[in-house]
Protein backbone atom coordinates (compact mmCIF):
# COMPACT_ATOMS: atom_id res chain seq x y z
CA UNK A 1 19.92 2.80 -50.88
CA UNK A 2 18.31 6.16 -50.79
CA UNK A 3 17.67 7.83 -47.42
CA UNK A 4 14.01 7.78 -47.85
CA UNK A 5 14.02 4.00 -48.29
CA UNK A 6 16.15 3.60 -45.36
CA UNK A 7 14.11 5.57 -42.68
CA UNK A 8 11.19 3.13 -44.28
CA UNK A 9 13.21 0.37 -43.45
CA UNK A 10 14.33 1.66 -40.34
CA UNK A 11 10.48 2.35 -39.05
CA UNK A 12 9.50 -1.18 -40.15
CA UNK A 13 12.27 -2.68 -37.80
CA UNK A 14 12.06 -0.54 -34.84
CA UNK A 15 7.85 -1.92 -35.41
CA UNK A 16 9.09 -5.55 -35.29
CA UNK A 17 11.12 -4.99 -32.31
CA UNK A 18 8.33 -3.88 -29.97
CA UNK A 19 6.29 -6.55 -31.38
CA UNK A 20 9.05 -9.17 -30.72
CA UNK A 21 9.08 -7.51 -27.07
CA UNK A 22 5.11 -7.56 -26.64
CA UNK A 23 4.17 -9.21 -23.46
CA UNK A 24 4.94 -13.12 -22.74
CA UNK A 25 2.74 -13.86 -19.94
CA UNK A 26 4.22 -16.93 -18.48
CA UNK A 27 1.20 -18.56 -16.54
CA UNK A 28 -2.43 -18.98 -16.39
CA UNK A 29 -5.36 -20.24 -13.98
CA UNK A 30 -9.39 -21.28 -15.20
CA UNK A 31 -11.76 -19.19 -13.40
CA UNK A 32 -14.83 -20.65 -12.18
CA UNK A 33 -18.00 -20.93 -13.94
CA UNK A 34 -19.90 -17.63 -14.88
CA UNK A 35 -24.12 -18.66 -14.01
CA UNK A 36 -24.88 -14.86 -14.74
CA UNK A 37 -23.65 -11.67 -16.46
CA UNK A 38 -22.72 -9.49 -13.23
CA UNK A 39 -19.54 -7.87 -11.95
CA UNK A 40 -17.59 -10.68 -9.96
CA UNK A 41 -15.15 -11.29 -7.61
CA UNK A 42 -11.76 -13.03 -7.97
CA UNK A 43 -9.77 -13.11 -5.06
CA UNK A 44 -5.75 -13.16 -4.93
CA UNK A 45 -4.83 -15.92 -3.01
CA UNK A 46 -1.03 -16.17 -1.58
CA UNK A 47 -0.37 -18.44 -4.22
CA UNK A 48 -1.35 -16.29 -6.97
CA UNK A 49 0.65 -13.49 -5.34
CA UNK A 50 4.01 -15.16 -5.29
CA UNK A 51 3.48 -15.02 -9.13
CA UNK A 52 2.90 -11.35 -9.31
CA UNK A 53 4.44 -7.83 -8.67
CA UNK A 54 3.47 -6.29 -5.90
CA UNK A 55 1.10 -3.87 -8.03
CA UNK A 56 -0.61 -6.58 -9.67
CA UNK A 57 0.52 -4.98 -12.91
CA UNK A 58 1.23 -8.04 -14.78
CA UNK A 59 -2.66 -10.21 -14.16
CA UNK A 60 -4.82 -9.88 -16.86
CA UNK A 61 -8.38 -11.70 -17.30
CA UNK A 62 -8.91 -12.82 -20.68
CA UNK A 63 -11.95 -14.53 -22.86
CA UNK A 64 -12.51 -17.40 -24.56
CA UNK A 65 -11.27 -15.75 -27.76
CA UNK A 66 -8.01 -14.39 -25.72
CA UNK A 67 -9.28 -10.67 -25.68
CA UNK A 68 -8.77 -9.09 -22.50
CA UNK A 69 -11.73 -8.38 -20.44
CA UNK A 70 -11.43 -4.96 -18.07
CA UNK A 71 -10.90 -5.07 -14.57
CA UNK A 72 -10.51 -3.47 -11.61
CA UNK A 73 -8.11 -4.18 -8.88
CA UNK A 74 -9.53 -3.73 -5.03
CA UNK A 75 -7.48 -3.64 -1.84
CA UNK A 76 -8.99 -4.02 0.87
CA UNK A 77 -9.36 -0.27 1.51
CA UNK A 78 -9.42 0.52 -2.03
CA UNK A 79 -13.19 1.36 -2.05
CA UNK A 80 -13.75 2.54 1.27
CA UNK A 81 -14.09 5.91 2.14
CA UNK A 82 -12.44 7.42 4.68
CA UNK A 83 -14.21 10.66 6.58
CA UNK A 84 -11.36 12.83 8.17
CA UNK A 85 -11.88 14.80 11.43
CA UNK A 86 -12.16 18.01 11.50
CA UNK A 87 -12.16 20.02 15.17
CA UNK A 88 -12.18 23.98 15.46
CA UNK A 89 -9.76 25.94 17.02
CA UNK A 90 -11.49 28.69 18.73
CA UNK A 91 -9.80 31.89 17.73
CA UNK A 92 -9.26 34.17 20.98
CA UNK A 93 -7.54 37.07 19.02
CA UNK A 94 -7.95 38.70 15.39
CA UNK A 95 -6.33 42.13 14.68
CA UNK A 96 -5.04 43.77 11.40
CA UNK A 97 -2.12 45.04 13.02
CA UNK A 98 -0.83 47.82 9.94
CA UNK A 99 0.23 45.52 7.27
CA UNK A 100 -0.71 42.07 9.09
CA UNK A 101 -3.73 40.44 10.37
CA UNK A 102 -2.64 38.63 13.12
CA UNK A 103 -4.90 35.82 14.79
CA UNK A 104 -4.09 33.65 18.12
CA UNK A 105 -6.28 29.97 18.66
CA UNK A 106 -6.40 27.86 21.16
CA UNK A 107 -5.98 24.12 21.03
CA UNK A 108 -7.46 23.61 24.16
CA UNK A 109 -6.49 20.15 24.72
CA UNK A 110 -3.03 20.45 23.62
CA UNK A 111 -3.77 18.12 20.73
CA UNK A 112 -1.03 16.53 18.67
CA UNK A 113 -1.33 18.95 15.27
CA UNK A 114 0.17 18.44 11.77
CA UNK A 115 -2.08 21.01 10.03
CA UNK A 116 -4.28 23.95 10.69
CA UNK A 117 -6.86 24.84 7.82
CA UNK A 118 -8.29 28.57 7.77
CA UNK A 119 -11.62 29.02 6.32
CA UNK A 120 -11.97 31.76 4.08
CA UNK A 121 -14.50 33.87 2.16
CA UNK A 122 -13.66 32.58 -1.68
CA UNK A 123 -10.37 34.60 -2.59
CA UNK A 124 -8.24 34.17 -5.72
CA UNK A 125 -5.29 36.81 -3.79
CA UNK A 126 -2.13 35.35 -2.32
CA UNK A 127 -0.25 36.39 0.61
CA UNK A 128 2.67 34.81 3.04
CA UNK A 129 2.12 33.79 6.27
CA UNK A 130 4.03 32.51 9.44
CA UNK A 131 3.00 30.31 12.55
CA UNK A 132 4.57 30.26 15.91
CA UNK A 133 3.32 28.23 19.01
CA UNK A 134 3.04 29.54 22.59
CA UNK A 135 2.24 27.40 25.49
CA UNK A 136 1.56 30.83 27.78
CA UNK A 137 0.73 33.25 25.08
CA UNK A 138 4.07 35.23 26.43
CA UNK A 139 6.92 33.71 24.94
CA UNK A 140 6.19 32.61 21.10
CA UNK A 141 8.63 29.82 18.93
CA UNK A 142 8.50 29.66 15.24
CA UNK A 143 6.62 26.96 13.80
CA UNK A 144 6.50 27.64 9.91
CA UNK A 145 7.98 30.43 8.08
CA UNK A 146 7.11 32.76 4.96
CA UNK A 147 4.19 30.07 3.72
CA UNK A 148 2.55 30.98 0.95
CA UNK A 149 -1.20 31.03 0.77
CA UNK A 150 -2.04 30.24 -2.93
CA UNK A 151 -4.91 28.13 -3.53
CA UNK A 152 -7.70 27.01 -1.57
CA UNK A 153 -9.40 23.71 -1.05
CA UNK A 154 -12.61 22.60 -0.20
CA UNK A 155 -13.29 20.99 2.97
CA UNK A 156 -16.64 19.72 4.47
CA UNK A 157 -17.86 19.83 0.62
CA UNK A 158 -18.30 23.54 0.73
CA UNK A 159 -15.93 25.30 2.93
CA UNK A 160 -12.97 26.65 1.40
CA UNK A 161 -10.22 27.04 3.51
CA UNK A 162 -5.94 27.69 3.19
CA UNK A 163 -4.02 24.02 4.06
CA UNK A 164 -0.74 24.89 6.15
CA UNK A 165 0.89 21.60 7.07
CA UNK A 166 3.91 21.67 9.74
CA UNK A 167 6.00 18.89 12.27
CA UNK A 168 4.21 17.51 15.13
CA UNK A 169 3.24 19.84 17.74
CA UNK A 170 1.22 20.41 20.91
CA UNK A 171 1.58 24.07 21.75
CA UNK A 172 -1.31 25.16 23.71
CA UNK A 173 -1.75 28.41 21.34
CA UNK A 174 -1.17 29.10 17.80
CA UNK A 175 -0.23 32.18 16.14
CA UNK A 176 -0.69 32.76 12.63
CA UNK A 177 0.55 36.37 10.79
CA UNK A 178 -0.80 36.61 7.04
CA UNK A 179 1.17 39.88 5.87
CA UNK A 180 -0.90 41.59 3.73
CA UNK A 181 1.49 45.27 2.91
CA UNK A 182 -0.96 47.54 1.77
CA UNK A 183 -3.55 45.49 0.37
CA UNK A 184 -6.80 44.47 2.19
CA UNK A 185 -6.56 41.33 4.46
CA UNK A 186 -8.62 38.11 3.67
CA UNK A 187 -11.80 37.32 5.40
CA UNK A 188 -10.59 34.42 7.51
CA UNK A 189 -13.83 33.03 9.21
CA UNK A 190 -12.20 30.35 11.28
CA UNK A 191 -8.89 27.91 11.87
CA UNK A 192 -9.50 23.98 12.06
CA UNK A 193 -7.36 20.73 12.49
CA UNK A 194 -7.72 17.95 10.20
CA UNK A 195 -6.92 14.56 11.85
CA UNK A 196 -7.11 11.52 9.39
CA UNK A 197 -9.94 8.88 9.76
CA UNK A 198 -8.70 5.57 11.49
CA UNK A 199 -8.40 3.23 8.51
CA UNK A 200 -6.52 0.19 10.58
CA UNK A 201 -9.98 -1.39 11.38
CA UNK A 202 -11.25 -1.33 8.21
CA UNK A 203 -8.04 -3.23 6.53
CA UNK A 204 -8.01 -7.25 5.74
CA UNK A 205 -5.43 -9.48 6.07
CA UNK A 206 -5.09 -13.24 4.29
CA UNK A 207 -2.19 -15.45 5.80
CA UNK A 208 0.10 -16.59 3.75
CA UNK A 209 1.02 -20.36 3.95
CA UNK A 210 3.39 -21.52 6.88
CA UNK A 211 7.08 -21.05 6.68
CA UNK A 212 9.97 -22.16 8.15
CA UNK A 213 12.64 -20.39 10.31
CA UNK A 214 15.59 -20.82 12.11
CA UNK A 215 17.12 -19.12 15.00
CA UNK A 216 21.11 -19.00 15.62
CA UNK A 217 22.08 -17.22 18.87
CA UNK A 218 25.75 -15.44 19.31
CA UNK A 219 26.97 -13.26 22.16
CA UNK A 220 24.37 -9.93 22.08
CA UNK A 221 22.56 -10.83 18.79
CA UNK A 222 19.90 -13.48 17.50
CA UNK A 223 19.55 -13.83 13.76
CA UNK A 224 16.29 -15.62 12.36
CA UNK A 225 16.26 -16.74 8.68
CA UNK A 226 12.50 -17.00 7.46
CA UNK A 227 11.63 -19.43 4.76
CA UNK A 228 8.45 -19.10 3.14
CA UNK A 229 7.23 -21.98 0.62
CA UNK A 230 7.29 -19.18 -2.21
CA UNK A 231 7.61 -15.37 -2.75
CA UNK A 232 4.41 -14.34 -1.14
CA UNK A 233 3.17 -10.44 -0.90
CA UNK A 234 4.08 -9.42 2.48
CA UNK A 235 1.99 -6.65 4.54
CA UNK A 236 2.43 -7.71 8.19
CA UNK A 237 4.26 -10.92 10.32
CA UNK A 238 3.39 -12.03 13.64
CA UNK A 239 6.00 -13.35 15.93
CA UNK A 240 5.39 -15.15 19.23
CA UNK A 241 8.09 -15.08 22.19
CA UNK A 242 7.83 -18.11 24.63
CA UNK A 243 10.48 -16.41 26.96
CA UNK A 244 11.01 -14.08 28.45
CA UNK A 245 7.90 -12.98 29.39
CA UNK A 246 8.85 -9.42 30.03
CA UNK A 247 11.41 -8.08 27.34
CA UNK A 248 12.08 -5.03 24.88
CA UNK A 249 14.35 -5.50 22.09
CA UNK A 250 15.28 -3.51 18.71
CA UNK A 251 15.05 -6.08 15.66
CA UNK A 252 16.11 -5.43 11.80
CA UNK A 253 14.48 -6.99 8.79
CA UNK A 254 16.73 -7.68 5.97
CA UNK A 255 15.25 -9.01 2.65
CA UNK A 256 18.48 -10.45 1.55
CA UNK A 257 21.59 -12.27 3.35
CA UNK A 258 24.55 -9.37 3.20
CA UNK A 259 26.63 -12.28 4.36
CA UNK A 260 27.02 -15.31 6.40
CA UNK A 261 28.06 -14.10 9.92
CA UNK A 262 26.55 -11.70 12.07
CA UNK A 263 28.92 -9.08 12.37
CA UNK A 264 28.20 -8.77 8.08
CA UNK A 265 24.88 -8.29 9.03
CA UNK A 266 25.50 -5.57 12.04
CA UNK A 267 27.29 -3.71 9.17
CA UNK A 268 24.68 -4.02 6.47
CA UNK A 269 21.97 -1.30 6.15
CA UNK A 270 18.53 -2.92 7.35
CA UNK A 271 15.11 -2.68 5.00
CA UNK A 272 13.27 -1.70 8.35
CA UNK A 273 13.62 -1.49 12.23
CA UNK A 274 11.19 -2.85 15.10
CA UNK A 275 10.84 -2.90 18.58
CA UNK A 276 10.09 -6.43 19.76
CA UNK A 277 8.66 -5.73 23.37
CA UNK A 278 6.25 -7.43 25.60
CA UNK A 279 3.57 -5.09 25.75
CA UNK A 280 3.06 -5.10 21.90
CA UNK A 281 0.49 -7.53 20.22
CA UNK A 282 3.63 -9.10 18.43
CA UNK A 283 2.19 -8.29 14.93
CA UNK A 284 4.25 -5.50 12.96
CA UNK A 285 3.50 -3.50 9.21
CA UNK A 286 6.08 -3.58 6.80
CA UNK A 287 6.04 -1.80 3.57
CA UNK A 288 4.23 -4.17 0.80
CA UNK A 289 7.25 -6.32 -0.03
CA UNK A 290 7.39 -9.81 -2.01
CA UNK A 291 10.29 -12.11 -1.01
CA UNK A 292 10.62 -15.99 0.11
CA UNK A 293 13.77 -15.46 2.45
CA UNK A 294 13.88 -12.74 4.98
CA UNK A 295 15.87 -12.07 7.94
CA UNK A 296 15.47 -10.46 11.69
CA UNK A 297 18.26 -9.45 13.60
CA UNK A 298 17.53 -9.12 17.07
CA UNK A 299 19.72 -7.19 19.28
CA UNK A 300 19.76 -8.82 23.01
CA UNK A 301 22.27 -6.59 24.85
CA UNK A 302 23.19 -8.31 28.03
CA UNK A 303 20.29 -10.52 28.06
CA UNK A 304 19.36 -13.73 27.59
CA UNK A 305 18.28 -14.42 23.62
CA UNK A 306 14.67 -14.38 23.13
CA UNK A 307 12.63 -17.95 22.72
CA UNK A 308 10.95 -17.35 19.35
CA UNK A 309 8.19 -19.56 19.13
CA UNK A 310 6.33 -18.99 16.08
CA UNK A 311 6.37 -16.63 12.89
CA UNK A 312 3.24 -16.43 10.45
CA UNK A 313 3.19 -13.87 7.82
CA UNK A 314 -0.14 -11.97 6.52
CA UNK A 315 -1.19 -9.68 3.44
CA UNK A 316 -3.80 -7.40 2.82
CA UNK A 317 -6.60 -8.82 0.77
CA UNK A 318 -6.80 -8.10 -2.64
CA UNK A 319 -9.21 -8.71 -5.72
CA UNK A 320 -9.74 -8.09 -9.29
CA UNK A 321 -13.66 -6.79 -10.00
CA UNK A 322 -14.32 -7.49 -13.46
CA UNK A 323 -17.53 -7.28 -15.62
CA UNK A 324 -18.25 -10.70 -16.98
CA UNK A 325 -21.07 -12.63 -18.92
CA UNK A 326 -22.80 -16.15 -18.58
CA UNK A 327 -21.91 -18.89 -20.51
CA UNK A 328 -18.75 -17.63 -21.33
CA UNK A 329 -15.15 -19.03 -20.27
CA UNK A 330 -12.65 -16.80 -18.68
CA UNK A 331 -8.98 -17.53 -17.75
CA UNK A 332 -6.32 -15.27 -15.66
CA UNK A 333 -3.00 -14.48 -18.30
CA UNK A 334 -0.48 -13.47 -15.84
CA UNK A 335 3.40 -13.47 -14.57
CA UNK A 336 5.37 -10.95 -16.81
CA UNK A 337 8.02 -8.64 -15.34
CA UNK A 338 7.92 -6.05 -18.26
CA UNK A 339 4.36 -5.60 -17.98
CA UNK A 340 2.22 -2.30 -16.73
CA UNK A 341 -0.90 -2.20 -15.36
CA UNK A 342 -3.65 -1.56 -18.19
CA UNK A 343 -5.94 1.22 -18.65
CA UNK A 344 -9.24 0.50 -18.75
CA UNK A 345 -12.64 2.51 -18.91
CA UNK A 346 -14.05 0.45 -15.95
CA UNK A 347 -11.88 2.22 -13.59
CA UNK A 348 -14.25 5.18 -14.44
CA UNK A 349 -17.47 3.35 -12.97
CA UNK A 350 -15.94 2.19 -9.40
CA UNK A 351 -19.26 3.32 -7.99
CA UNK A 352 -21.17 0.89 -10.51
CA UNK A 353 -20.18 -2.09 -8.63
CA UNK A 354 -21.78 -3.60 -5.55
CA UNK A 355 -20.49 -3.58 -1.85
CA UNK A 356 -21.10 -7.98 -2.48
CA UNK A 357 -20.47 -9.86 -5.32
CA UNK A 358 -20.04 -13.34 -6.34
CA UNK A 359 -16.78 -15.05 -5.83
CA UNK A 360 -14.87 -17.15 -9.13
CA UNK A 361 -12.56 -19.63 -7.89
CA UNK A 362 -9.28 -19.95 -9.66
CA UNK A 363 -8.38 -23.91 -10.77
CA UNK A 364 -4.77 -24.70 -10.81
CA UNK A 365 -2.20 -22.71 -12.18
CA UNK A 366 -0.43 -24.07 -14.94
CA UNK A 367 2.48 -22.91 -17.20
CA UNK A 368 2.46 -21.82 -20.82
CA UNK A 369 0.06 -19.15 -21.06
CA UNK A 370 -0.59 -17.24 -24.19
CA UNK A 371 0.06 -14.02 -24.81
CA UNK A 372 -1.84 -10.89 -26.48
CA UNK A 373 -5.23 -10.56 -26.99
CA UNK A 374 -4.24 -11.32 -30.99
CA UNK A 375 -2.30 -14.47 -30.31
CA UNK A 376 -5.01 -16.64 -29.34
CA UNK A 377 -3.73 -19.71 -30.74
CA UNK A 378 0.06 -18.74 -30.71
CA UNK A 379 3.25 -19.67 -28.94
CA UNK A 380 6.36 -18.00 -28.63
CA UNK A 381 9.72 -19.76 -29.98
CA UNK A 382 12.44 -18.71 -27.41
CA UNK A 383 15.23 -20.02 -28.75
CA UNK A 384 14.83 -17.32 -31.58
CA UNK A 385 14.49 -14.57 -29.48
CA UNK A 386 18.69 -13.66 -28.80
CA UNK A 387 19.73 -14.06 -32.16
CA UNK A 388 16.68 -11.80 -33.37
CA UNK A 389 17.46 -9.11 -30.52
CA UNK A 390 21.36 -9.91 -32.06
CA UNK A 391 20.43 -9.27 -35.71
CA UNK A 392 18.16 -6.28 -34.69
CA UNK A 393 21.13 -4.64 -32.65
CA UNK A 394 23.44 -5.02 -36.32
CA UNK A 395 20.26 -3.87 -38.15
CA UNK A 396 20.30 -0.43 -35.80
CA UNK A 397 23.81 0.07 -36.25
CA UNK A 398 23.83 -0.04 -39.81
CA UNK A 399 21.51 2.23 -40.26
CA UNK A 400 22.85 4.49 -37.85
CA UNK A 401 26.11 4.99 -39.05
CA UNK A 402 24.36 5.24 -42.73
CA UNK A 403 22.72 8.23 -41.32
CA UNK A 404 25.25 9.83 -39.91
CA UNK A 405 27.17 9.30 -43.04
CA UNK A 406 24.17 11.62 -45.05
CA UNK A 407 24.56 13.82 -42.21
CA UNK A 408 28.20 15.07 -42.62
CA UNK A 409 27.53 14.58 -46.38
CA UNK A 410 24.87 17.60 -45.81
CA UNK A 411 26.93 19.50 -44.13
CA UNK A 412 29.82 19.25 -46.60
């Protein structure tokens, strides 16, 4: 066999492997009738969510002929905007000082800070700069060091302005030296804060489904194993304490059992940490997490073991927006670990949609679903699919060692 008909061969293989590999979504749902053409709704209920990643990557709404149909996915602060805060800094010094302009602000209520922002006249130079904090104006602490001042962005839609982001601090002045050597200083018109907009009451939350737990108390240590009826997304829990009514404890969330005892859990590295006290609200925010069994470890000390009386779990609320037209019927394709979230135009026209649309229920979900937008009508055989990776893995070989074969033969 020549080489030429080889790598022929060879392309037409490594073809049918990604198409033996395309997707294989596992399950599907009916949506609800469509009495218009106008963007719609369709909410992800917890039981849709225990059959999808936690980036919705694998849900895809398809037609009656099995061609997807664009979509967008919404969480629940997807679309909203949220305005920052911006408050000035009133700048009680400004000197070029030989080869540094040198400026002192006050934060005049001794604000937490992350970030100061100085506006600028429109520059393209770049300098280094360094901030130091003073509470008296007399003795000054390093706060950043040798920052560079590169590139500018726009604040307030208009204002350009240098970002300089540090720890948190509360100094009651701020220095900032821009070293300029001997070049000409900018023209620094003023230093802000930018403090983000509060986005907790704008976010939604869905409960999940009740669960089950149980509670086993040893010396110093309560450990409560969570069951929840399926793998639901997870955003926030909610437990109540019956007793004490005045307590502060540290608690660990494990997604997975490192053992059965306590003491393996004491040793085992913890997904996240809480305080369980009294004055909280008894809701906390995990990271967006998908699991059926989790686990809190509650450390008592020398008290008496806390009286859970109730755990509920909750997820933000999530939809897909989709474009869709009357008198057809639409179905959701979805469960697939190896598939990524699609690109689609429609992402482009966010602001095209309304703030309220019409809801499409979902009927029941069902197994079976089919595929690609070009297997309509077909379904996979799976028995065939490890003897065809099997062949395809000899197939690869074979023509690997073949080429490496011509290869020293080249050389030679």
């Amino acid at each position: 066999m020549t080489a030429k008909k080889r790598n022929r061969l060879l392309l037409l293989l490594l073809f049918g492997c990604l198409q033996s590999f395309s997707q294989q979504f596992r399950n599907t749902a009916a949506l609800g009738t469509v009495e218009k053409d106008s963007f719609y709704s369709i909410p992800i209920t917890p039981e849709l969510s225990s059959y999808l990643k936690t980036d919705l990557s694998d849900i895809r709404i398809a037609d009656e002929k099995g061609q997807w149909v664009p979509h967008i996915i919404n969480w629940s602060l997807k679309n909203t905007i949220i305005h920052n805060v911006y408050f000035d800094l009133p700048v009680l010094k400004k000197e070029n000082a030989g080869t540094s302009l040198i400026l002192v602000a006050e934060n005049t209520g001794k604000e937490s800070l992350t970030n100061i922002l100085l506006t600028i006249k429109n520059t393209a130079a770049t300098r280094l700069a360094v901030i130091s904090g003073s509470d008296d104006q007399k003795n000054w602490f390093t706060i950043t060091d040798s920052i560079l001042l590169s590139s500018t962005e726009m604040i307030q839609e208009s204002i350009p302005a240098f970002r300089i982001n540090f720890p948190l601090i509360n100094y009651k002045y701020l220095k900032i030296t821009v070293y300029n050597g001997s070049k000409d200083p900018f023209n620094i018109q003023g230093v802000l804060s930018e403090v983000p907009g509060d986005t907790r009451i704008k976010e939604t939350y869905i409960t999940n489904l009740p669960l089950k737990f149980t509670q086993k108390d040893t010396v110093g240590f309560t450990l409560i194993h969570i069951e929840n009826p399926a793998a639901y997304h997870l955003n926030k829990f909610s437990v109540a304490i019956a007793t004490p009514k005045y307590y502060d404890r540290r608690a660990s969330m494990y997604l997975n059992a490192p053992g059965q005892s306590i003491k393996e859990f004491i040793r085992a590295r913890p997904f996240k940490e809480y305080i369980f006290s009294s004055v909280n609200t008894g809701e906390y925010e995990t990271p967006r997490i998908k699991n059926k069994d989790l686990y809190l470890l509650i450390k008592n000390g020398d008290n008496y073991p806390l009286h859970v009386s109730s755990i509920g779990t909750q997820q933000v609320r999530k939809e897909l927006v989709a474009y869709l037209e009357k008198g057809k019927q639409y179905k959701l394709l979805f469960n697939d670990s190896l598939a990524a979230l699609p690109d689609y135009d429609l992402q482009h026209f966010r602001s095209n949609v309304p703030d309220s649309l019409p809801v499409l229920s979902i009927s029941k979900i069902t197994a079976g679903a089919k595929t690609s937008p070009d297997s309509n009508e077909k379904t996979g055989n799976k028995k065939w699919l490890w003897p065809a990776i099997i062949i395809m893995l000899l197939l690869l070989g074979y023509f690997t060692l073949a080429l490496t074969k011509d290869m020293k033969k080249r050389k030679i």
